[in-house]
C-alpha atoms as a PDB file:
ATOM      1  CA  UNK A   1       0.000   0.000   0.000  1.00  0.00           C
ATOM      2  CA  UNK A   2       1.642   3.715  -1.110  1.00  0.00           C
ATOM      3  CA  UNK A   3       1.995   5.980   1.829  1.00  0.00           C
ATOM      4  CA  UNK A   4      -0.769   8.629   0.568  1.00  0.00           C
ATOM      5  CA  UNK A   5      -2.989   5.919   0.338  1.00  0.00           C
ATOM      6  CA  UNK A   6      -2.179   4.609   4.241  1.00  0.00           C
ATOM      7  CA  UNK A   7      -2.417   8.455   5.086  1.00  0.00           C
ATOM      8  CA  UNK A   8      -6.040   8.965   3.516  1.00  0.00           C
ATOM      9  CA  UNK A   9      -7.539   5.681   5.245  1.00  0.00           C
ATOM     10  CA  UNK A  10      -6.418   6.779   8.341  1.00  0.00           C
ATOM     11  CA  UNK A  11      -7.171  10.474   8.404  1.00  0.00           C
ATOM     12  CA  UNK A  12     -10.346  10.986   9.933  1.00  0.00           C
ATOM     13  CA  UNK A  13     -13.577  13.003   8.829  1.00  0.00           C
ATOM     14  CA  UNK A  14     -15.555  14.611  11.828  1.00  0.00           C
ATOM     15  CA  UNK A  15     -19.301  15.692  11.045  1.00  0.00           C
ATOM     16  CA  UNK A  16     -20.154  19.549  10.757  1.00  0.00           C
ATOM     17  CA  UNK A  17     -22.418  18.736  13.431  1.00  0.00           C
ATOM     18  CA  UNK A  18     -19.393  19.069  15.814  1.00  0.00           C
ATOM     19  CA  UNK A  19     -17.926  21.766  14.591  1.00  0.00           C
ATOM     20  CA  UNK A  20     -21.445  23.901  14.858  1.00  0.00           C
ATOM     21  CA  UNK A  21     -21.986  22.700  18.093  1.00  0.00           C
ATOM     22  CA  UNK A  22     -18.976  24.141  19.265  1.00  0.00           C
ATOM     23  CA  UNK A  23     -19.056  27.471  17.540  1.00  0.00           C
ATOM     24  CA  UNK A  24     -22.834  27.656  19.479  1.00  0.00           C
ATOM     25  CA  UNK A  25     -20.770  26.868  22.443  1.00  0.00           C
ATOM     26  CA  UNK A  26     -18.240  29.575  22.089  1.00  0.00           C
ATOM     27  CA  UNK A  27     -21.210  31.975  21.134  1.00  0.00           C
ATOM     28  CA  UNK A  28     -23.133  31.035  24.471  1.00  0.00           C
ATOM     29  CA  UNK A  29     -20.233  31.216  26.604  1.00  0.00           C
ATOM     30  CA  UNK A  30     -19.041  34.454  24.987  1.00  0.00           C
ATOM     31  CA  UNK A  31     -22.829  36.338  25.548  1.00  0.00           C
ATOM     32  CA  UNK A  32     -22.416  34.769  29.341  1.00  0.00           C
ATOM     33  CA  UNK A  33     -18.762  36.405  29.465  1.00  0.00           C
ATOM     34  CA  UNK A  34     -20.260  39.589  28.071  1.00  0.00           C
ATOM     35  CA  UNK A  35     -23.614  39.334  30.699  1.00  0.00           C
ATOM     36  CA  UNK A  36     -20.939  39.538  33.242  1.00  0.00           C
ATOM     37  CA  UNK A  37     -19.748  43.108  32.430  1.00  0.00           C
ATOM     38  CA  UNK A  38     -23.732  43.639  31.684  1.00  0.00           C
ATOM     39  CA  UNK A  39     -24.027  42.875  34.810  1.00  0.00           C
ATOM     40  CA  UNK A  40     -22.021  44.872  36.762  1.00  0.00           C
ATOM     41  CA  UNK A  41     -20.408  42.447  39.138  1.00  0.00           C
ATOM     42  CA  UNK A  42     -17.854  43.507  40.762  1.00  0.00           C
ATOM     43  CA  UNK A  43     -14.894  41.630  42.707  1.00  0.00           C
ATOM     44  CA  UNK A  44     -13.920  38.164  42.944  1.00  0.00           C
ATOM     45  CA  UNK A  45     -17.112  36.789  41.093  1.00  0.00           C
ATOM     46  CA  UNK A  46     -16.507  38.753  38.542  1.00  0.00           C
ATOM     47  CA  UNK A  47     -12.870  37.522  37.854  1.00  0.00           C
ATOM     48  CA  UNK A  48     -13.815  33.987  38.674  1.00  0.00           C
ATOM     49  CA  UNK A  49     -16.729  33.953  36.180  1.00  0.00           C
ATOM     50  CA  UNK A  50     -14.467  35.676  33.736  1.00  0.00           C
ATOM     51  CA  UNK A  51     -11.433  33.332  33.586  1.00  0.00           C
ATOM     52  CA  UNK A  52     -14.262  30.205  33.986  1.00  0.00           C
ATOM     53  CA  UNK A  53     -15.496  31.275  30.748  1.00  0.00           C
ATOM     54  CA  UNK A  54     -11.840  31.735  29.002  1.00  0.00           C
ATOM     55  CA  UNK A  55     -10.788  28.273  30.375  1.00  0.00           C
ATOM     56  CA  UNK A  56     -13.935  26.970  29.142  1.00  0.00           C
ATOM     57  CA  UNK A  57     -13.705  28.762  25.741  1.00  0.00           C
ATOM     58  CA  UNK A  58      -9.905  28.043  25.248  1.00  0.00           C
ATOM     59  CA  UNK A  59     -10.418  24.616  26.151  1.00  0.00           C
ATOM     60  CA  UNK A  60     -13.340  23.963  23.356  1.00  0.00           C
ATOM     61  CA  UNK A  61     -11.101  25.930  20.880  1.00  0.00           C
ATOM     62  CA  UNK A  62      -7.986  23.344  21.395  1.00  0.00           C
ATOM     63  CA  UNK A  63      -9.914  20.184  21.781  1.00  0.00           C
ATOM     64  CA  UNK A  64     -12.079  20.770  18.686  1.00  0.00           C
ATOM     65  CA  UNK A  65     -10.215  23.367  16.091  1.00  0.00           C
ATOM     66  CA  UNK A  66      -7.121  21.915  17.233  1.00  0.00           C
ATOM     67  CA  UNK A  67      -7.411  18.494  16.642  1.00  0.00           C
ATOM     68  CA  UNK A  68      -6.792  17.860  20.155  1.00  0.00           C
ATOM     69  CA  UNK A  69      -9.248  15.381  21.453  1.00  0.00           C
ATOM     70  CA  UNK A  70      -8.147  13.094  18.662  1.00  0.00           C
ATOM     71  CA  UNK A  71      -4.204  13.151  19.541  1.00  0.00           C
ATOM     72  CA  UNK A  72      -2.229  10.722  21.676  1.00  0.00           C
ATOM     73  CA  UNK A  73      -2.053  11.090  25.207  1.00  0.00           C
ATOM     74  CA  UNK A  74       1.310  11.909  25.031  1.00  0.00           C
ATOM     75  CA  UNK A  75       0.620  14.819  22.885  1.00  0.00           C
ATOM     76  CA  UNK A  76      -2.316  15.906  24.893  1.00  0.00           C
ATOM     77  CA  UNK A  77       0.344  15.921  28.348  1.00  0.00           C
ATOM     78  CA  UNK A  78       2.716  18.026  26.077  1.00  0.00           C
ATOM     79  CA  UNK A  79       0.480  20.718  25.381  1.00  0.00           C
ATOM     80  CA  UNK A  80      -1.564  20.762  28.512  1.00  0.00           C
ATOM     81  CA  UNK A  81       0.477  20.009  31.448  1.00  0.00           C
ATOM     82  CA  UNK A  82       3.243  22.852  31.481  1.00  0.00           C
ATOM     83  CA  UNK A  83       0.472  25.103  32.031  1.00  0.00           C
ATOM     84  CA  UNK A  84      -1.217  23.868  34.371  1.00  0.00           C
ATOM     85  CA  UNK A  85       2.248  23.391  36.135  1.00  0.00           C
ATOM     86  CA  UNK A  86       2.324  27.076  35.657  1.00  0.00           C
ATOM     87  CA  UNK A  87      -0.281  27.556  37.502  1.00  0.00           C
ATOM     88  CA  UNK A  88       0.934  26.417  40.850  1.00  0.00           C
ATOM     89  CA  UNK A  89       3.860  28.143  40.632  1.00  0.00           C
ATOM     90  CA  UNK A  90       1.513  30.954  40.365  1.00  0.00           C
ATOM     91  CA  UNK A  91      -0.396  29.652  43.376  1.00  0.00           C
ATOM     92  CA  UNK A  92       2.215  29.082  44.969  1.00  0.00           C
ATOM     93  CA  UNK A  93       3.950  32.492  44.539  1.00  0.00           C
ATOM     94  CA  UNK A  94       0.844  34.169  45.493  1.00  0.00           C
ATOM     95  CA  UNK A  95       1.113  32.718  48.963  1.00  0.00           C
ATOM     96  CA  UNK A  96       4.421  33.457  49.350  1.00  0.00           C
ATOM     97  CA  UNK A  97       4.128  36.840  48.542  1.00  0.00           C
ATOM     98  CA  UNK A  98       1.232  36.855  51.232  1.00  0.00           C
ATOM     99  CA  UNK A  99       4.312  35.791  53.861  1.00  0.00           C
ATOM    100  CA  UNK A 100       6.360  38.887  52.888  1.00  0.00           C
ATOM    101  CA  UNK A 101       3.456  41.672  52.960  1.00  0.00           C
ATOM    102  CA  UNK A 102       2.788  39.628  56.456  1.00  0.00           C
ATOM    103  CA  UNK A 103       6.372  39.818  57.576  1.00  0.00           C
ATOM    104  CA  UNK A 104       7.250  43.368  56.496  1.00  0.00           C
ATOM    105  CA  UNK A 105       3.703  44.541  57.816  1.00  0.00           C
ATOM    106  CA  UNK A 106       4.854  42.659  61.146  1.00  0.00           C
ATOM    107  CA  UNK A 107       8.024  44.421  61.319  1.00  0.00           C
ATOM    108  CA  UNK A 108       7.755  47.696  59.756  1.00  0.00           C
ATOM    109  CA  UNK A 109       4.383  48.548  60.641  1.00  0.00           C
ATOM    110  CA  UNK A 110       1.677  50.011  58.398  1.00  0.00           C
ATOM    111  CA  UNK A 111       4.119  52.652  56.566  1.00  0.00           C
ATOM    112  CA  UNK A 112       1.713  55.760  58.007  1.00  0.00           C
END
């Protein structure tokens, strides 16, 4: 069997179905990221409902557009666990930062 031949029986055709259903998605979850400004909340919900909706949209656009849900495992851990490993650094940089703002507050006072 040629090579373009092996390549075309194993490339795979997905239904527009998906690909509609996903672009509703990222329509619904865009109006909700909009209602939020809309809105007018204010403060952590805001934020969290904000970056909810990113994650959520980000993730649809790489698993679908991207080819993503249909790659090996190994691919998948490439491309999805350094950030996630980014993350807690972040988290865990955001506490420590906590400690120093304690710790100077503690020892030099408020700073009036």
């Amino acid at each position: 069997m040629a090579p373009v031949e092996a390549h075309a029986e194993q490339q795979q055709h997905h239904p527009i179905k998906l690909y509609l259903l996903v672009w509703g998605l990222l329509f619904v979850l865009s109006a909700f990221s909009y209602m939020v400004d809309y809105l007018g909340l204010e403060g952590y919900l805001r934020w969290s409902l904000i970056l909810i909706f990113m994650m959520l949209k980000a993730g649809l656009i790489v698993a679908v557009f991207m080819h993503m849900a249909w790659e090996r495992l190994a691919l998948t851990y490439a491309i999805l666990l350094p950030p996630l490993l980014v993350l807690v650094f972040v988290a865990l940089m955001v506490s420590e930062s906590n400690y120093v703002l304690f710790t100077r507050l503690a020892f030099f006072g408020a700073g009036q």
